[in-house]
C-alpha atoms as a PDB file:
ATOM      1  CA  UNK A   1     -11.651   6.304   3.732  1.00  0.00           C
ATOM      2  CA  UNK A   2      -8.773   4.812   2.155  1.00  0.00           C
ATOM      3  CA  UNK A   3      -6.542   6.929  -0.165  1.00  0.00           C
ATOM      4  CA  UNK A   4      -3.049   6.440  -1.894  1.00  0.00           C
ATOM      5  CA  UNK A   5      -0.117   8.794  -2.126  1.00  0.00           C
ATOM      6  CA  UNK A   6       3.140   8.600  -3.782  1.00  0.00           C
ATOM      7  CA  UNK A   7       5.568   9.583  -1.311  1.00  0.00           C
ATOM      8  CA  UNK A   8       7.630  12.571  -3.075  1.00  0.00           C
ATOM      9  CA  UNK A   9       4.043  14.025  -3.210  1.00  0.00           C
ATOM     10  CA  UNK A  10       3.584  17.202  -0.485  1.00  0.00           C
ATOM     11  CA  UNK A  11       2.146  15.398   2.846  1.00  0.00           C
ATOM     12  CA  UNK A  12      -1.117  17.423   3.969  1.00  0.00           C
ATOM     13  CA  UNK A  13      -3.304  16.846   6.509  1.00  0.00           C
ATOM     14  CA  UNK A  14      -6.357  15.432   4.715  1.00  0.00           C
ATOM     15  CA  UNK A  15      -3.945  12.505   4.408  1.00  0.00           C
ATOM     16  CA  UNK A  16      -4.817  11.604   7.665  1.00  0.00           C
ATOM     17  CA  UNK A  17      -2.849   8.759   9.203  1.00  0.00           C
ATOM     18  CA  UNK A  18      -0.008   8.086   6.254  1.00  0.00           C
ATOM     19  CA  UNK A  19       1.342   4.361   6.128  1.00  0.00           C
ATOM     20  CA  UNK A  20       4.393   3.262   4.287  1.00  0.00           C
ATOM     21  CA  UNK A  21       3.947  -0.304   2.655  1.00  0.00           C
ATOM     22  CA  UNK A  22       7.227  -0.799   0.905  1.00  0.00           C
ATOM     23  CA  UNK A  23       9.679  -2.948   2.029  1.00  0.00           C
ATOM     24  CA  UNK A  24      12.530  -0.047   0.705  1.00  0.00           C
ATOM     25  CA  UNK A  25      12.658   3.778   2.012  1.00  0.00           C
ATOM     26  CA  UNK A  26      11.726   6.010  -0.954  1.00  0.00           C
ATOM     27  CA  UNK A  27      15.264   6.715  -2.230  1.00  0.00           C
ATOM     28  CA  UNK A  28      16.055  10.431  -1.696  1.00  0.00           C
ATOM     29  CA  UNK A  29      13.581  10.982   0.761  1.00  0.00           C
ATOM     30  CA  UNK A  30      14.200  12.146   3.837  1.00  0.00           C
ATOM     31  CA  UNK A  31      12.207  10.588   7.348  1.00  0.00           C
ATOM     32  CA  UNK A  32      11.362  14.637   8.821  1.00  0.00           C
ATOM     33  CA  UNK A  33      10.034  15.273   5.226  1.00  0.00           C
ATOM     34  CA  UNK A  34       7.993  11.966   4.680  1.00  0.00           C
ATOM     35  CA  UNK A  35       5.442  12.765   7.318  1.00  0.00           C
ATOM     36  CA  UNK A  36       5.266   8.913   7.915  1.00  0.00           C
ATOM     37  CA  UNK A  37       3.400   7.994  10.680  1.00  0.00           C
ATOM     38  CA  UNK A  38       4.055   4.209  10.092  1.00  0.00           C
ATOM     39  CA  UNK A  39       5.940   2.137   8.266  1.00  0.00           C
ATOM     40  CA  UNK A  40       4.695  -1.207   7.680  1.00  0.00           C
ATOM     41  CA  UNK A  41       7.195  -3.216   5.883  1.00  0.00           C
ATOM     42  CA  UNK A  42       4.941  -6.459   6.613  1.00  0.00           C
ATOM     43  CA  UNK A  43       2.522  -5.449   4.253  1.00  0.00           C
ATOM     44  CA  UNK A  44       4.967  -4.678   1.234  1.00  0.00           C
ATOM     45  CA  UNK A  45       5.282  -7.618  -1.652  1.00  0.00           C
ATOM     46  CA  UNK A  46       7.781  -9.841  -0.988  1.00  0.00           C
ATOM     47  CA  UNK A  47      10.729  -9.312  -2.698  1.00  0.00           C
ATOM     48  CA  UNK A  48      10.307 -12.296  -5.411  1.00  0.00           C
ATOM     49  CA  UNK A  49       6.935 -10.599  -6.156  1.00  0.00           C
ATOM     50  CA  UNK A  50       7.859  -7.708  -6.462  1.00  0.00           C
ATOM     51  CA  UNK A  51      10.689  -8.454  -8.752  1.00  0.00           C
ATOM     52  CA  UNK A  52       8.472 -10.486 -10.968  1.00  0.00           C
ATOM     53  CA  UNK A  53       6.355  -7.646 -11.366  1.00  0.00           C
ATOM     54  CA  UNK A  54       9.045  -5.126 -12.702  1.00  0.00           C
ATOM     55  CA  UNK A  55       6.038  -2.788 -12.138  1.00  0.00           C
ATOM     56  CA  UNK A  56       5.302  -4.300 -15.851  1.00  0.00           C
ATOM     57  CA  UNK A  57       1.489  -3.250 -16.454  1.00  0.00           C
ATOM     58  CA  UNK A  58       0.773  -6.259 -18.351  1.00  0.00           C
ATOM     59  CA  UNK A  59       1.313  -8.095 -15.046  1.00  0.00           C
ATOM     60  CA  UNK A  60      -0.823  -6.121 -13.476  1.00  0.00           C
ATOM     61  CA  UNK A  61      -3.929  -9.197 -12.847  1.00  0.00           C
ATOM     62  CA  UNK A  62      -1.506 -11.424 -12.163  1.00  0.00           C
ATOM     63  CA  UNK A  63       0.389  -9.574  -9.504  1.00  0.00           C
ATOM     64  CA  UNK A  64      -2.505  -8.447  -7.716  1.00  0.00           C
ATOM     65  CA  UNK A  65      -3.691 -12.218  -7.129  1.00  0.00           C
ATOM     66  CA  UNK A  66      -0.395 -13.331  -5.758  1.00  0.00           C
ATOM     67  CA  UNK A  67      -0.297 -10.345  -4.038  1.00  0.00           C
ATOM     68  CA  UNK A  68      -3.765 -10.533  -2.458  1.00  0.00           C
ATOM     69  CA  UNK A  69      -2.564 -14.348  -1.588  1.00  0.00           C
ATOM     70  CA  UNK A  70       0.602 -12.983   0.318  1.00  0.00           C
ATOM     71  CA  UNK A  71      -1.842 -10.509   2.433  1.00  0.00           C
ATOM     72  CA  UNK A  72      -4.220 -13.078   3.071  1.00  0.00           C
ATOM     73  CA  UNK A  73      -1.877 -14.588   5.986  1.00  0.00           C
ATOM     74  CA  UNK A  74      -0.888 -11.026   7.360  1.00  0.00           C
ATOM     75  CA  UNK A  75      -3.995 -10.810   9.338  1.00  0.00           C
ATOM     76  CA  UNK A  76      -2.632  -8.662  12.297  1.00  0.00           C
ATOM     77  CA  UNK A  77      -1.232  -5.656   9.859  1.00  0.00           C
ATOM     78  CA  UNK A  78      -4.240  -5.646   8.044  1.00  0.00           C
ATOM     79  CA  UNK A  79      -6.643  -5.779  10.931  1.00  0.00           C
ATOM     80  CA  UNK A  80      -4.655  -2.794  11.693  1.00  0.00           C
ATOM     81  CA  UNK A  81      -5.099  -0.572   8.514  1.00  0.00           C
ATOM     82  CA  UNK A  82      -8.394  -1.611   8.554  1.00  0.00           C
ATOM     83  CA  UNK A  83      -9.175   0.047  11.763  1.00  0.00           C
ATOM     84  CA  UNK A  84      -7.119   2.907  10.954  1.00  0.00           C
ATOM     85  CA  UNK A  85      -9.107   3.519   7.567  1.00  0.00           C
ATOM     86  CA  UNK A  86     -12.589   3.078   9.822  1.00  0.00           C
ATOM     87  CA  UNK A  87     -11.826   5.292  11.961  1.00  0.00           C
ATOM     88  CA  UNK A  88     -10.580   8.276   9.637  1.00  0.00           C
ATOM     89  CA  UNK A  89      -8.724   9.191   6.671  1.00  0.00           C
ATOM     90  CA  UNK A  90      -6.041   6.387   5.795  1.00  0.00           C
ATOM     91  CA  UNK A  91      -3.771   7.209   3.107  1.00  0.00           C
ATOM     92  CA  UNK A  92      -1.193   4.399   1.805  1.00  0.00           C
ATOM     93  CA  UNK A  93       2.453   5.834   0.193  1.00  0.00           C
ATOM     94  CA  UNK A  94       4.328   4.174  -2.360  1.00  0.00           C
ATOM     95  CA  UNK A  95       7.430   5.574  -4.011  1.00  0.00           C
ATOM     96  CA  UNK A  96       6.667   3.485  -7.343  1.00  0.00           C
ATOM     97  CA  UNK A  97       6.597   5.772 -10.251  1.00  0.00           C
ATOM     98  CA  UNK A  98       3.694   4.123 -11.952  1.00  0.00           C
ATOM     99  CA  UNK A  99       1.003   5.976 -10.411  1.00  0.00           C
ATOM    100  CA  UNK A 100      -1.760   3.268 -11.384  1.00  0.00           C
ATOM    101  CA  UNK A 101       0.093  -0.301 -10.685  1.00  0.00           C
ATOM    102  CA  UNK A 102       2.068  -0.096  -7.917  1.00  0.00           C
ATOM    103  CA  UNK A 103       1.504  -2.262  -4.268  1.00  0.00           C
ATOM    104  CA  UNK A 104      -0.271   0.692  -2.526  1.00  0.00           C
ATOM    105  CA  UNK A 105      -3.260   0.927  -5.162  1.00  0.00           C
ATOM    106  CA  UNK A 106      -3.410  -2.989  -4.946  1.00  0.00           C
ATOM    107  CA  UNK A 107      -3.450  -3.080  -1.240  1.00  0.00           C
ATOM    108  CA  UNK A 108      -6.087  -0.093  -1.020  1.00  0.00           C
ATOM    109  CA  UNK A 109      -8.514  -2.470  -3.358  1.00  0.00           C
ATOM    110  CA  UNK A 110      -7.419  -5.562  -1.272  1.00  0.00           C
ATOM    111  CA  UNK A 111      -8.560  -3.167   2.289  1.00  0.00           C
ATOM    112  CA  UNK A 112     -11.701  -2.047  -0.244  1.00  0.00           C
ATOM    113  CA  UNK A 113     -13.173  -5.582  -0.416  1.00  0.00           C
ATOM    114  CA  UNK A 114     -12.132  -6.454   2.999  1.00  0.00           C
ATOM    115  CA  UNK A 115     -14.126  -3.630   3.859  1.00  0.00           C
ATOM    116  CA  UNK A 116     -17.256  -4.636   1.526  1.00  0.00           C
ATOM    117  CA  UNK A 117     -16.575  -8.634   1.588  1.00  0.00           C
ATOM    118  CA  UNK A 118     -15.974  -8.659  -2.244  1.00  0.00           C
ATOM    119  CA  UNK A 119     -13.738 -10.211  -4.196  1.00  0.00           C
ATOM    120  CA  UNK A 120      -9.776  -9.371  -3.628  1.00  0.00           C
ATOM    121  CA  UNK A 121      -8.904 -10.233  -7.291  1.00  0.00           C
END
């Protein structure tokens, strides 16, 4: 099971095993209060995507193909949160505001149809 969390949100333990895909620490947030088990920078947009984006919903398509195109060639961190979301509870933080277009839900979908074989886009 794959899950998303914003990480100001209270960390419990039906998060299971909580992964940090930003490239930035959530600003104000403390490590000891994060509950973080990994942070996994290599999975975060790159920098020019994610400055594109501007977390603009209207980019929202868009930004999910260019960012399913950047995680296509970071097989070895997403073999890994694969196995950690077969194996139990995976929950993926973001510190985005936007609770609906942000990295972490477009990652989860891009793990989803790794998962299924569908279609990343």
């Amino acid at each position: 099971m794959i899950k998303v969390k914003r990480a100001y949100d209270t960390p419990g333990k039906q998060d299971g095993y909580r992964v940090l895909g930003d490239r930035i620490w959530p600003r104000g947030l403390k490590k000891e209060e994060a509950v973080i088990d990994r942070w996994l920078k290599e999975v975060a947009p790159s920098t020019e995507l994610r400055r594109w984006f501007g977390h603009e919903s209207k980019k929202w398509p868009e930004f999910c193909k260019r960012y399913a195109a950047e995680l296509e060639n970071k097989t070895d961190a997403i073999q890994f949160l694969l196995e950690q979301g077969r194996n139990g509870t995976l929950t993926l933080i973001y510190a985005a505001r936007n609770t609906e277009h942000n990295n972490a839900v477009a990652l989860k979908r891009f793990l989803e149809s790794s998962l299924t074989g569908g279609s990343r886009e």
